[in-house]
C-alpha atoms as a PDB file:
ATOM      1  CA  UNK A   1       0.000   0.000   0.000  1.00  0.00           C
ATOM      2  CA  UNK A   2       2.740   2.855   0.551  1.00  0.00           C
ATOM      3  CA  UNK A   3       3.801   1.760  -2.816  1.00  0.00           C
ATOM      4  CA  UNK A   4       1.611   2.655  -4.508  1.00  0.00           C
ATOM      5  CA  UNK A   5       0.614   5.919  -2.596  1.00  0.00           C
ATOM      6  CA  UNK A   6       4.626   6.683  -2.730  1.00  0.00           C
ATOM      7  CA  UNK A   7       4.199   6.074  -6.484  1.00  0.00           C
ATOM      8  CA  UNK A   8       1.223   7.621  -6.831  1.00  0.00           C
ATOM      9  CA  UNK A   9       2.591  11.195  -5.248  1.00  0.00           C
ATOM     10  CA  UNK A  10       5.631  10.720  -6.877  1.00  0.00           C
ATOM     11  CA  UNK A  11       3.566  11.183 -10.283  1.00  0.00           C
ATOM     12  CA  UNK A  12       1.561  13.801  -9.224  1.00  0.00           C
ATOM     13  CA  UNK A  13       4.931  15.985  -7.664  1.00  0.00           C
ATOM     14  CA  UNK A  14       6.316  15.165 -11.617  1.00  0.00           C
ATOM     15  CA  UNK A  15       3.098  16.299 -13.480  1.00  0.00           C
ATOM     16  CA  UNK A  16       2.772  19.748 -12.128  1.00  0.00           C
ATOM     17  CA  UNK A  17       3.963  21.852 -14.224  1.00  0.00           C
ATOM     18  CA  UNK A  18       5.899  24.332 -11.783  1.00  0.00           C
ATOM     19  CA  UNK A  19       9.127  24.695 -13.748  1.00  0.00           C
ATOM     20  CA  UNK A  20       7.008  25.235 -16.688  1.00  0.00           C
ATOM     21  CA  UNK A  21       7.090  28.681 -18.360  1.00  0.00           C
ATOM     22  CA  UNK A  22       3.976  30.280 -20.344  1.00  0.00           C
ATOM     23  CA  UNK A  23       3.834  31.514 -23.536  1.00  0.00           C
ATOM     24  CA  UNK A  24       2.170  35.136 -23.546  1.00  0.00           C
ATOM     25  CA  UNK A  25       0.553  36.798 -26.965  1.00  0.00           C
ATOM     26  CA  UNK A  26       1.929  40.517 -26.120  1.00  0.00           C
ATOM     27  CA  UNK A  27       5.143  41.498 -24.086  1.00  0.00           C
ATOM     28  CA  UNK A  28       4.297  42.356 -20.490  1.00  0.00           C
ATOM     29  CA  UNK A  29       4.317  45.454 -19.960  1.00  0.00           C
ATOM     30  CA  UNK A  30       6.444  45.702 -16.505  1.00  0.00           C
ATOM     31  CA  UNK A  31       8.981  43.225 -16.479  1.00  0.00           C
ATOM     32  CA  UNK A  32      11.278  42.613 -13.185  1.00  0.00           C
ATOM     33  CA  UNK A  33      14.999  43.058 -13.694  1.00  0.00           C
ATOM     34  CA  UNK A  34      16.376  39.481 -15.158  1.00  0.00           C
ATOM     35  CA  UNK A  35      13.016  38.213 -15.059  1.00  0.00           C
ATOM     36  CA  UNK A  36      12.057  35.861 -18.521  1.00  0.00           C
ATOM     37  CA  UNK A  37       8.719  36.022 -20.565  1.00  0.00           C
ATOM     38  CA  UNK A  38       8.512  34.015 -23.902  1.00  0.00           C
ATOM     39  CA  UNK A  39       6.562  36.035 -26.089  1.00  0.00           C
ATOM     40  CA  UNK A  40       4.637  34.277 -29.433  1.00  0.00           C
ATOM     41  CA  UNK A  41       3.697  37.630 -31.535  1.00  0.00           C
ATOM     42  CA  UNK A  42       4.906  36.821 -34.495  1.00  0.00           C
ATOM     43  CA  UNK A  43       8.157  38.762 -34.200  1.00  0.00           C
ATOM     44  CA  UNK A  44      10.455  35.767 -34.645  1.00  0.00           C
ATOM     45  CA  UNK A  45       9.994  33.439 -38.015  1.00  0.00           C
ATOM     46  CA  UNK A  46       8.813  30.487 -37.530  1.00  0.00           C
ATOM     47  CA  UNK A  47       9.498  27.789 -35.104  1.00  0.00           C
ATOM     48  CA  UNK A  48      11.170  30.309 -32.901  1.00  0.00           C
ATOM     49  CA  UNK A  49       9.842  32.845 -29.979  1.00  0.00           C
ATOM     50  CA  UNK A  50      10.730  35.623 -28.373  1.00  0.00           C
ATOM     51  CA  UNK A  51      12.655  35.793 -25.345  1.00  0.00           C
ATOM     52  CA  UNK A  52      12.397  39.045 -23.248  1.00  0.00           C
ATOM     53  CA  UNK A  53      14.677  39.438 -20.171  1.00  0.00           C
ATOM     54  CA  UNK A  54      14.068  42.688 -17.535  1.00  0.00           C
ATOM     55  CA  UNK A  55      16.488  45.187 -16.670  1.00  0.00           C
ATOM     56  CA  UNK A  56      17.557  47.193 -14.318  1.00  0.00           C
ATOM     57  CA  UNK A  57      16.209  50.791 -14.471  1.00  0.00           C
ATOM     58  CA  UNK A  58      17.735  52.654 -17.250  1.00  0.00           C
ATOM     59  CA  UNK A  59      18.847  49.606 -19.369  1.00  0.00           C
ATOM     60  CA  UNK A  60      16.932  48.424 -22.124  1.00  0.00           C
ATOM     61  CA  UNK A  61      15.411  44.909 -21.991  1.00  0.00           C
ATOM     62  CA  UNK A  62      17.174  41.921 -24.100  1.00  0.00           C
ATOM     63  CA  UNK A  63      14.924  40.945 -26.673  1.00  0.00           C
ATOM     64  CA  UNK A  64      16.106  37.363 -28.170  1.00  0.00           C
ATOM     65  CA  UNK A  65      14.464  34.871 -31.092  1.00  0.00           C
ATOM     66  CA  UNK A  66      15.610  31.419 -29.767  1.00  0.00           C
ATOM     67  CA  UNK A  67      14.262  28.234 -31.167  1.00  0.00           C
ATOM     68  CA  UNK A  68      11.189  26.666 -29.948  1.00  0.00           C
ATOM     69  CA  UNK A  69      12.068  22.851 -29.885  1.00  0.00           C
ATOM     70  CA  UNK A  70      14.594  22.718 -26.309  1.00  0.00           C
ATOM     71  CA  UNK A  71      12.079  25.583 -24.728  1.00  0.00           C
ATOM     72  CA  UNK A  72       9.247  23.893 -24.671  1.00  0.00           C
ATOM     73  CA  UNK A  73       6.656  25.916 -23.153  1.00  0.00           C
ATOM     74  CA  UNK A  74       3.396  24.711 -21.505  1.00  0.00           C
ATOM     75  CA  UNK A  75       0.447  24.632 -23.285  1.00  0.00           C
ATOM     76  CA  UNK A  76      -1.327  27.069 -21.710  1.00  0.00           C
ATOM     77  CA  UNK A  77      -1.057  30.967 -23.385  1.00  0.00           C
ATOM     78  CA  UNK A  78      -1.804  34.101 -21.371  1.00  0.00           C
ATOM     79  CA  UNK A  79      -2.816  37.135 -22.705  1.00  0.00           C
END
């Protein structure tokens, strides 16, 4: 029996999708310094996103296409 509740929690713990990242339609438009939002606006060609990292007051953010495929996203999409 604590098998299969070990195994079942186990799952559940590797299912959530904490570490996951969403994709937004529009770049956010306050952004903490060194903080990350993936952007799909149709900026980037195709099979790639954008990338937007915060800075620090007075710096501009870094704006970066990088391919889709390793950065896998979940599937949910904010707005």
């Amino acid at each position: 029996m604590r098998v299969v509740v070990l195994g079942l929690s186990g799952l559940l713990m590797a299912a959530t999708p904490s570490l996951a990242q969403t994709v937004r339609t529009s770049e956010p438009l306050l952004l903490a310094p060194y903080e990350v939002a993936l952007v799909q606006d149709g900026s980037c060609s195709a099979g790639q996103i954008l990338k937007v990292t915060g800075a620090i007051r007075g710096l501009r953010r870094k704006k970066l296409c990088i391919p889709l495929g390793p950065t896998q996203a979940s599937l949910g999409v904010l707005q």
